[in-house]
N, C-alpha and C. Protein backbone atom coordinates (compact mmCIF):
# COMPACT_ATOMS: atom_id res chain seq x y z
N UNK A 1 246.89 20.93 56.88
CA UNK A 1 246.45 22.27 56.60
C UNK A 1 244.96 22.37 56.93
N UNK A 2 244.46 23.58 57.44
CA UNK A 2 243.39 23.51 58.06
C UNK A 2 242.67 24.71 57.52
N UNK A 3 241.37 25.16 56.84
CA UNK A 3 241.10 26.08 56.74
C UNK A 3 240.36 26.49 57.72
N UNK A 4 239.81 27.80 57.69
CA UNK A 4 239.10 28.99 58.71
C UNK A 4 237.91 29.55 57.64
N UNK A 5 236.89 28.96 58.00
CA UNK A 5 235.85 29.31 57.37
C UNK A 5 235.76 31.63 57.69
N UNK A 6 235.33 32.58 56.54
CA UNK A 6 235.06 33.71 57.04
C UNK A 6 234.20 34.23 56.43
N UNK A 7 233.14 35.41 56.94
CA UNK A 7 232.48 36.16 55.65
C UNK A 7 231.39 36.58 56.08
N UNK A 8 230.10 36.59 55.26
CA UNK A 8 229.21 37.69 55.66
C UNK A 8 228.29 37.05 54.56
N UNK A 9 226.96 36.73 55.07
CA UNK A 9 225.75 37.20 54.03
C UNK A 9 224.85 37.76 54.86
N UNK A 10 223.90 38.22 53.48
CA UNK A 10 223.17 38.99 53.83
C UNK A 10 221.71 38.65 53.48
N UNK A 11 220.87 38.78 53.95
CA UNK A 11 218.94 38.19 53.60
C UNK A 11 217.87 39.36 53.53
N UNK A 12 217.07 39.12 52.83
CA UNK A 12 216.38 39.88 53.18
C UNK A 12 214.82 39.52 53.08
N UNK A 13 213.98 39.86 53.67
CA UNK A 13 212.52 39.36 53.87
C UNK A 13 211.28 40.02 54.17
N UNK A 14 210.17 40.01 53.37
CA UNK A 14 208.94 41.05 53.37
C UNK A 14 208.26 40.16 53.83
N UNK A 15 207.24 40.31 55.20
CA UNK A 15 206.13 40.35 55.72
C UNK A 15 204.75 41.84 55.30
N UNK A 16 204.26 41.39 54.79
CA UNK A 16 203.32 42.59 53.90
C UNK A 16 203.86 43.95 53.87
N UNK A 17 203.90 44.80 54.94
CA UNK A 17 204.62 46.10 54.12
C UNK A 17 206.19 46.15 55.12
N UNK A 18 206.15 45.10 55.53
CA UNK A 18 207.53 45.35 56.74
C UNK A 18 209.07 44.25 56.03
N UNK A 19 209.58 45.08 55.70
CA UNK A 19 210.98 44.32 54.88
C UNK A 19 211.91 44.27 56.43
N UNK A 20 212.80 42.74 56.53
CA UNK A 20 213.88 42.50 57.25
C UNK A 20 214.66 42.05 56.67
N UNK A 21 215.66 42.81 57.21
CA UNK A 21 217.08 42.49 56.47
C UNK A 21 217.78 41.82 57.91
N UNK A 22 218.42 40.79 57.17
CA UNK A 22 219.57 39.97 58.32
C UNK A 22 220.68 40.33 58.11
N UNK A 23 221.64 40.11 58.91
CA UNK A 23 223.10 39.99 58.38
C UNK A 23 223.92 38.76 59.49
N UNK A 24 224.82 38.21 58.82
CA UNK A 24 225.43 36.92 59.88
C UNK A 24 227.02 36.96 59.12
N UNK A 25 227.74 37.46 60.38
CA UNK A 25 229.10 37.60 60.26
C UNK A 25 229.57 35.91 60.79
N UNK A 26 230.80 35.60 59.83
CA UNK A 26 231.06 34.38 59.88
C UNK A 26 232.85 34.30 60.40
N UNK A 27 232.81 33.91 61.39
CA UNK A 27 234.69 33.92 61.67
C UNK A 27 235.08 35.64 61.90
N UNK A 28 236.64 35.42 61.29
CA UNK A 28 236.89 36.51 61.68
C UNK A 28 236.88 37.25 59.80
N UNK A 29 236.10 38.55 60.09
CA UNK A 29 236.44 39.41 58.72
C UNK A 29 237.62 40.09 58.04
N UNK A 30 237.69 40.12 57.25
CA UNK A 30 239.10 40.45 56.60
C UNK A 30 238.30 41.91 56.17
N UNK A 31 239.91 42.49 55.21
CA UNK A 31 239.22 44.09 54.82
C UNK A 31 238.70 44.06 53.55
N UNK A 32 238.79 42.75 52.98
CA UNK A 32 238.23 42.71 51.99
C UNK A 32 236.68 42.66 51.99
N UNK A 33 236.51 41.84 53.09
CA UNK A 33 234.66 41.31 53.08
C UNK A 33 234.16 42.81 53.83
N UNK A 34 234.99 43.43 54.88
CA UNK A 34 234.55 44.87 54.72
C UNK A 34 234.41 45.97 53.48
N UNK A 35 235.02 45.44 52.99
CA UNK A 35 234.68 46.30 51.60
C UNK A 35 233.37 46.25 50.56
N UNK A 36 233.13 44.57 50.99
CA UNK A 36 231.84 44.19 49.73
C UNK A 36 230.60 44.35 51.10
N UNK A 37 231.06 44.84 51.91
CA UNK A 37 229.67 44.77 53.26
C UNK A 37 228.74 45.95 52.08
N UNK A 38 228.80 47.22 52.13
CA UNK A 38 228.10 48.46 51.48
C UNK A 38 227.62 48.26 50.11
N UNK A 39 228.13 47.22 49.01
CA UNK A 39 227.36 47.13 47.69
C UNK A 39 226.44 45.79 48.08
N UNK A 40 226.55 44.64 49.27
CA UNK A 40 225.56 44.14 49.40
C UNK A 40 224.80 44.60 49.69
N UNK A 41 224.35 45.81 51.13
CA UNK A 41 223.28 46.55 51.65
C UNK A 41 222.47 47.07 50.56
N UNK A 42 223.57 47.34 49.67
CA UNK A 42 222.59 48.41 48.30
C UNK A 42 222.05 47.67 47.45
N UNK A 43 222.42 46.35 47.34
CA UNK A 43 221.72 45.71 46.60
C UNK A 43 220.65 45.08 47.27
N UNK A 44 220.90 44.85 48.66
CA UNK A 44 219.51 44.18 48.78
C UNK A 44 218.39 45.13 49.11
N UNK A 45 218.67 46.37 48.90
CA UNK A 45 217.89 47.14 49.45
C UNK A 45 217.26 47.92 48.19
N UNK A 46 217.63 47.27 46.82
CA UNK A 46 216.97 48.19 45.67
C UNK A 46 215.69 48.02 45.96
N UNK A 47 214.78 49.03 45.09
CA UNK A 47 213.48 49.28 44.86
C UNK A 47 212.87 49.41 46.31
N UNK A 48 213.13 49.87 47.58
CA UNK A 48 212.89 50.15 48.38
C UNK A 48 212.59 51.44 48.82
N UNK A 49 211.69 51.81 48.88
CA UNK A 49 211.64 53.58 48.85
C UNK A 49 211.31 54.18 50.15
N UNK A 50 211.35 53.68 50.82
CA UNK A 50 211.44 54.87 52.02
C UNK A 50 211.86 53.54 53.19
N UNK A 51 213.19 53.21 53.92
CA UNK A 51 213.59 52.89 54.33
C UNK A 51 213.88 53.09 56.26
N UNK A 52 213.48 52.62 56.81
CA UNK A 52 213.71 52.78 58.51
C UNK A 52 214.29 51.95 59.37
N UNK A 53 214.87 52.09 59.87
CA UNK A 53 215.45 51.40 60.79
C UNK A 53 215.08 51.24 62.65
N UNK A 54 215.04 50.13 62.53
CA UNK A 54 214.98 49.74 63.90
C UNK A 54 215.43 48.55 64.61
N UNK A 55 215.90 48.70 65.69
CA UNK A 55 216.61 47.55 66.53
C UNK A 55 215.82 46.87 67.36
């Protein structure tokens, strides 16, 4: 029997006023780890008040 490693974390990191957030998808995702994707974002993103995005 062989397992299949799967999943998702998430990081996050402040350089003086510039916060990065990582994310690293692991294997293949199920609908479950899609489900906990949106209360991790929110959690790592408390006390954050004005938020931007860029690629």
């Amino acid at each position: 029997m062989s397992h299949t490693r799967h999943g998702l974390s998430i990081g996050i990191e402040r350089m003086e006023f510039n916060f990065f957030m990582t994310m690293k998808a692991i294997g293949k995702l199920t609908h479950e780890d899609y489900e906990s994707i949106a209360p991790m974002i929110d959690s790592a993103l408390i006390g954050i008040q004005e938020a931007k995005v860029k690629s």
